[in-house]
C-alpha atoms as a PDB file:
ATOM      1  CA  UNK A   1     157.495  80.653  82.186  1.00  0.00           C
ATOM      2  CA  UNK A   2     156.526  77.878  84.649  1.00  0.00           C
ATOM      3  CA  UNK A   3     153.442  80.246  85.886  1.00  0.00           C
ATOM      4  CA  UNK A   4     152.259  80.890  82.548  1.00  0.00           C
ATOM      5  CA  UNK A   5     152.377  77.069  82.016  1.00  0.00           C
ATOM      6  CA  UNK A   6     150.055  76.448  84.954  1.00  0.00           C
ATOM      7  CA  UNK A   7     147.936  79.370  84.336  1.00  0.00           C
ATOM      8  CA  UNK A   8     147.095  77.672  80.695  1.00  0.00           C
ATOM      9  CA  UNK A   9     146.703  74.169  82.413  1.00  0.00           C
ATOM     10  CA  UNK A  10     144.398  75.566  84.908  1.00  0.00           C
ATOM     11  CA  UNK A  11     142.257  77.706  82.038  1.00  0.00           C
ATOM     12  CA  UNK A  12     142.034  75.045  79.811  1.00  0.00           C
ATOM     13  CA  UNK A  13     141.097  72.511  82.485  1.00  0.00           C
ATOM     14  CA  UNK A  14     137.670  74.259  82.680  1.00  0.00           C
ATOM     15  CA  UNK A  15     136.910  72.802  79.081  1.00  0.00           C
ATOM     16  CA  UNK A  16     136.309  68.848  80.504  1.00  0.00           C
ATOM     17  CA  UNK A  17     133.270  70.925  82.135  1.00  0.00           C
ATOM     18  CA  UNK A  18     131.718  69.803  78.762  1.00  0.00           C
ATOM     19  CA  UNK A  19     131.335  66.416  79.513  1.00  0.00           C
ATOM     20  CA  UNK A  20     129.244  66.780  82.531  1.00  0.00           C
ATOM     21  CA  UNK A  21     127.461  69.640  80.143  1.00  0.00           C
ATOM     22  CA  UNK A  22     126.768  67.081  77.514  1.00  0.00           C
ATOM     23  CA  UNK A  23     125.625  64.815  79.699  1.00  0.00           C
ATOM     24  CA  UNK A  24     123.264  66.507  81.028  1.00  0.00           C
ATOM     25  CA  UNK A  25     121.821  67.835  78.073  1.00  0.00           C
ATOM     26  CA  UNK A  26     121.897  63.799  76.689  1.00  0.00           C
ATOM     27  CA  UNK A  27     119.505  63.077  79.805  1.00  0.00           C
ATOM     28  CA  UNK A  28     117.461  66.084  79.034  1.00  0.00           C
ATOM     29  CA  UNK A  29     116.943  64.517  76.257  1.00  0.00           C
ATOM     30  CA  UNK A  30     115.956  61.670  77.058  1.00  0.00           C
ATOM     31  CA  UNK A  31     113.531  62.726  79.503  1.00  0.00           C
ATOM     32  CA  UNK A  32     112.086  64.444  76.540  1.00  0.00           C
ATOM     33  CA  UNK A  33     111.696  61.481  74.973  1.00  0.00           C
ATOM     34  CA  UNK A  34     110.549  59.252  77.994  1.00  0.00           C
ATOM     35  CA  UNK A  35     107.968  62.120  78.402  1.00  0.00           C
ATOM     36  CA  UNK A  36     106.369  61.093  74.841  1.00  0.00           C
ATOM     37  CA  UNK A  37     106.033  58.002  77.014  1.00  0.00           C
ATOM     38  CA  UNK A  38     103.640  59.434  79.399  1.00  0.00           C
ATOM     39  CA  UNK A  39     101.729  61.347  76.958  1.00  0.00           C
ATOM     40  CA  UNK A  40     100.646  58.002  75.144  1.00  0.00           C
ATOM     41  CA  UNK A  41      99.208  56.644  78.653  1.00  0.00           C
ATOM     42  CA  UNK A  42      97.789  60.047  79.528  1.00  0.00           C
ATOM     43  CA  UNK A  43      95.720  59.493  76.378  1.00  0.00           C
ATOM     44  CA  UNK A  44      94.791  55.726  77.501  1.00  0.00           C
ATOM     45  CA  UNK A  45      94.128  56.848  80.463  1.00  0.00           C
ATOM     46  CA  UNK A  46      91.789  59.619  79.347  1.00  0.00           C
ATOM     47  CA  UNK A  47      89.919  57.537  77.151  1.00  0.00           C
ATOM     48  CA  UNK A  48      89.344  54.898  80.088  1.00  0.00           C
ATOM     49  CA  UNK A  49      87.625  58.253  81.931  1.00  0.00           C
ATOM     50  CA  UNK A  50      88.759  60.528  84.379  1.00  0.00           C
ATOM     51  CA  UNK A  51      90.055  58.916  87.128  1.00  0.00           C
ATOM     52  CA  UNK A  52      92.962  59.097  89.655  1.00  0.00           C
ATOM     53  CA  UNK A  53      95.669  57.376  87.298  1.00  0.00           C
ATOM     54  CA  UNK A  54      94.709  59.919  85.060  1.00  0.00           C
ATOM     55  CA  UNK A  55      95.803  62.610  87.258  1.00  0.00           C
ATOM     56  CA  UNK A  56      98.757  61.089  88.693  1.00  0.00           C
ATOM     57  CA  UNK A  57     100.523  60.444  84.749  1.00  0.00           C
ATOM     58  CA  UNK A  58      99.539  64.352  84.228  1.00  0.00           C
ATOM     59  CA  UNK A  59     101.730  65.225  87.628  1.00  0.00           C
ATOM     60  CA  UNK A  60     104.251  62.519  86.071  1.00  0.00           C
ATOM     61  CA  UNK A  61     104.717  64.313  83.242  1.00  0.00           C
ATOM     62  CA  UNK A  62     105.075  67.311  84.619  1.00  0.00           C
ATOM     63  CA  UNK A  63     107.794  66.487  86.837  1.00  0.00           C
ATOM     64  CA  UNK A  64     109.733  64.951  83.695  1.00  0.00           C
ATOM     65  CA  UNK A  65     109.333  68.231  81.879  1.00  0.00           C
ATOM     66  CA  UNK A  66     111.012  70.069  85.194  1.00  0.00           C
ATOM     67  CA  UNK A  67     113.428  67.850  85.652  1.00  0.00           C
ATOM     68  CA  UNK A  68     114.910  67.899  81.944  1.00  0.00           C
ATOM     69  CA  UNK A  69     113.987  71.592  82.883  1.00  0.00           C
ATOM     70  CA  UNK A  70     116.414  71.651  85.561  1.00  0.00           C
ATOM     71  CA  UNK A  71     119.405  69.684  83.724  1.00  0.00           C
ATOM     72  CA  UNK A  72     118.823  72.366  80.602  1.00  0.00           C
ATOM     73  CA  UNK A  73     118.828  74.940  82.948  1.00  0.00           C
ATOM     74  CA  UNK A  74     122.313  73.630  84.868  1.00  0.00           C
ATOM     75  CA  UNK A  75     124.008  73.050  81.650  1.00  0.00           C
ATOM     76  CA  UNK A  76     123.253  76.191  80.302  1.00  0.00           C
ATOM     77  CA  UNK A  77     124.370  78.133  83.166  1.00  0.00           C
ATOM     78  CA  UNK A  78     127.694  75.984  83.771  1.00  0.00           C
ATOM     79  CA  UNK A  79     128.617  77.043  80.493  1.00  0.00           C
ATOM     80  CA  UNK A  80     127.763  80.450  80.521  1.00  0.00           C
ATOM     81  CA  UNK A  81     129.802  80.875  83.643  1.00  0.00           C
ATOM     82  CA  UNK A  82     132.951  78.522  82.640  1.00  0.00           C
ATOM     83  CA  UNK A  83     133.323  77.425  79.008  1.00  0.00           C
ATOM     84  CA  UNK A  84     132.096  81.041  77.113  1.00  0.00           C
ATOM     85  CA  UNK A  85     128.816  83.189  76.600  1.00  0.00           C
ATOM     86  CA  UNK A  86     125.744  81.881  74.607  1.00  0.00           C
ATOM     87  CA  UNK A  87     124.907  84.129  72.046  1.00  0.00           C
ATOM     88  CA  UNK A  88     120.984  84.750  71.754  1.00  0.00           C
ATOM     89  CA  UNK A  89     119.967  85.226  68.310  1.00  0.00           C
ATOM     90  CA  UNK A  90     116.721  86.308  68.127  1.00  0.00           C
ATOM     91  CA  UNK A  91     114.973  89.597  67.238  1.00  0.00           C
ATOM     92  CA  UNK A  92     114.091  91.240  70.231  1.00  0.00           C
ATOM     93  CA  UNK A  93     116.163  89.584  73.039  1.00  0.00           C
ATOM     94  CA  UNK A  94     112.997  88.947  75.322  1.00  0.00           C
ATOM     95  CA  UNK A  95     112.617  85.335  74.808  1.00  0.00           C
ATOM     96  CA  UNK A  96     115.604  83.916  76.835  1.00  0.00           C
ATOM     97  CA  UNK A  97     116.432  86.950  78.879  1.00  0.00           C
ATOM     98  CA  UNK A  98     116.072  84.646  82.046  1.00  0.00           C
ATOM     99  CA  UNK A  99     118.638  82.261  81.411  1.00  0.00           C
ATOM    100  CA  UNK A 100     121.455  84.610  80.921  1.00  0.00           C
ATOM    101  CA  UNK A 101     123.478  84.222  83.874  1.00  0.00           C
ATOM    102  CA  UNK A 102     126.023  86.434  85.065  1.00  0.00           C
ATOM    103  CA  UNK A 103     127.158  84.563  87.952  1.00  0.00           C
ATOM    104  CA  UNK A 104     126.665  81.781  90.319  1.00  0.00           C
ATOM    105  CA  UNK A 105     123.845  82.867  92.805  1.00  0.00           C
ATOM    106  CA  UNK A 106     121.772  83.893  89.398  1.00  0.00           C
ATOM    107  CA  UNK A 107     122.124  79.832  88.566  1.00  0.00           C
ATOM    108  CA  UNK A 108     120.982  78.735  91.889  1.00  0.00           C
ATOM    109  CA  UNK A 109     118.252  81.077  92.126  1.00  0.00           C
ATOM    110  CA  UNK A 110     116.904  80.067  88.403  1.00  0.00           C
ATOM    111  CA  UNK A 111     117.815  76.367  89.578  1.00  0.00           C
ATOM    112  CA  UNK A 112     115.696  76.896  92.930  1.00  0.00           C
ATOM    113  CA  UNK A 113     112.758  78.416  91.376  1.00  0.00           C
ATOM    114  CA  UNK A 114     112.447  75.139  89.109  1.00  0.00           C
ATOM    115  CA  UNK A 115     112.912  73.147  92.184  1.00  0.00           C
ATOM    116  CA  UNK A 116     110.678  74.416  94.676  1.00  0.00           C
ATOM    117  CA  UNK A 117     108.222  74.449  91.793  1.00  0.00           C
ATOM    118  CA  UNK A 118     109.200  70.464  91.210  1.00  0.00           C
ATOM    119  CA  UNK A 119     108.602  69.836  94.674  1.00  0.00           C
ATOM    120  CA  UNK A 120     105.693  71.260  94.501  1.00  0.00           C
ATOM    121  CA  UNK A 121     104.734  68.733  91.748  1.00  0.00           C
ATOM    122  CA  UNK A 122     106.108  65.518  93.361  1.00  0.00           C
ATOM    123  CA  UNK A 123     103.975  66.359  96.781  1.00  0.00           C
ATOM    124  CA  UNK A 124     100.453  66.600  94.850  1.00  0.00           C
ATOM    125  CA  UNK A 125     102.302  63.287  92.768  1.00  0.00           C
ATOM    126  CA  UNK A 126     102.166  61.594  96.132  1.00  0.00           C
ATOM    127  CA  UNK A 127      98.909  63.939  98.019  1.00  0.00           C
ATOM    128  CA  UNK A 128      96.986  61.979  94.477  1.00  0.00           C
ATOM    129  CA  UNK A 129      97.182  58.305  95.874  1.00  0.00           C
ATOM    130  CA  UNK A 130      98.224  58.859  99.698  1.00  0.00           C
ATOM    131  CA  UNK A 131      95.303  57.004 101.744  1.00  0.00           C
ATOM    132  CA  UNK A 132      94.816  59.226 104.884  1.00  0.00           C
ATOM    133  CA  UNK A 133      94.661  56.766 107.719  1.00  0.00           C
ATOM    134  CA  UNK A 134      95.341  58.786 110.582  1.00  0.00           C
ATOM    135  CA  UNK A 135      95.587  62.319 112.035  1.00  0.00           C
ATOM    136  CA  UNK A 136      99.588  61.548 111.984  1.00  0.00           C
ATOM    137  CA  UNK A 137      98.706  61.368 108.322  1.00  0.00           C
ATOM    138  CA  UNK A 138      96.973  64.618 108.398  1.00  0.00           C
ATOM    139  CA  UNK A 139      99.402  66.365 110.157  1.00  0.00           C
ATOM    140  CA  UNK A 140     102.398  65.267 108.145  1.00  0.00           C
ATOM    141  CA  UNK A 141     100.656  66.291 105.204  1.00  0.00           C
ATOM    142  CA  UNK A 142      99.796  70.014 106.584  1.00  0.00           C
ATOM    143  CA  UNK A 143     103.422  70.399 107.513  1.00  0.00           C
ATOM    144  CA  UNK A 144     104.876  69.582 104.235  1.00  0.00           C
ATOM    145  CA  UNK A 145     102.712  71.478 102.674  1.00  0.00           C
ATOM    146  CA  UNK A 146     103.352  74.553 105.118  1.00  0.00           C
ATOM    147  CA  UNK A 147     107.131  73.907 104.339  1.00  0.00           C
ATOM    148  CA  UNK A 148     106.624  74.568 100.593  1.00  0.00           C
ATOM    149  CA  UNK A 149     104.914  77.630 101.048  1.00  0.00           C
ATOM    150  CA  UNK A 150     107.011  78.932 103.246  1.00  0.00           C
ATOM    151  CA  UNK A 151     109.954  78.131 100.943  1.00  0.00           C
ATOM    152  CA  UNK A 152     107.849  79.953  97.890  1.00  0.00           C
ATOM    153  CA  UNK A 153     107.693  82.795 100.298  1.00  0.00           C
ATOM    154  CA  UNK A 154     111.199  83.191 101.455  1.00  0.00           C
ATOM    155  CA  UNK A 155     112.732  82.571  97.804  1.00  0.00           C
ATOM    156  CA  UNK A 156     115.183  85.646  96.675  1.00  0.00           C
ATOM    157  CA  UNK A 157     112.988  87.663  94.347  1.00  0.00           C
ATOM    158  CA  UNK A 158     115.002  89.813  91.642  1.00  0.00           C
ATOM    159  CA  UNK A 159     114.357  93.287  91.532  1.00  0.00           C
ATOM    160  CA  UNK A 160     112.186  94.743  88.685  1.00  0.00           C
ATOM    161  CA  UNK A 161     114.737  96.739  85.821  1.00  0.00           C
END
């Protein structure tokens, strides 16, 4: 009796993983929103001319999509893998395919992807107004750059079906 109280207390416990769920998808959101933001100065910026500031609210905006990406992405697994499967209703099952997830090294390989590719963003974010000074500079830049690629290169890739 005592077991089969714990064993409910334990299984039900996994439910207040929907706060943290709902939170994230609250700042996905949000970021959503905020991302309207940088869409309205993309557009001043673009009728000022093509310049650097330009550029550098384009890369913002980017990395606001990934990162409510990435929060979408968590949430989604977290609940596929604790609260209950999501059911996909749509006609030929294609369209989400990728975010079923089975188990936890699917969700950090789906959540690395989207981060490497983040990073990616934030270095040309800060490669747009860095002011090479000296061959430190240079240098620091090459190896962060080398770091990425090699990170893209060693990434798990899932076999073909």
């Amino acid at each position: 009796m005592f077991k089969k109280i714990i064993e409910s207390i334990i299984w039900n416990l996994r439910l207040f993983l929907l706060i943290p769920i709902f939170s994230f998808l609250i700042i996905s959101i949000f970021l959503i929103f905020l991302s309207l933001k940088k869409v309205y100065f993309i557009i001043i910026s673009w009728i000022e001319g093509f310049n650097l500031k330009l550029l550098w609210n384009i890369v913002s905006l980017m990395d606001l999509v990934l990162l409510s990406l990435i929060l979408i992405i968590f949430a989604w697994g977290i609940y596929e893998l604790f609260i209950d499967k999501i059911k996909i209703k749509n006609k030929d099952n294609t369209k989400a395919k990728h975010l079923i997830i089975n188990n936890i090294d699917e969700l950090k390989e789906s959540l690395w992807k989207v981060i490497i590719i983040m990073l990616i963003v934030n270095l040309f974010k800060i490669l747009i107004s860095f002011k090479i000074n000296t061959w430190h500079d240079i240098i620091a830049i090459s190896i962060s750059i080398l770091s990425l690629a090699l990170a893209i290169k060693f990434l798990p890739k899932k076999e073909k079906e």
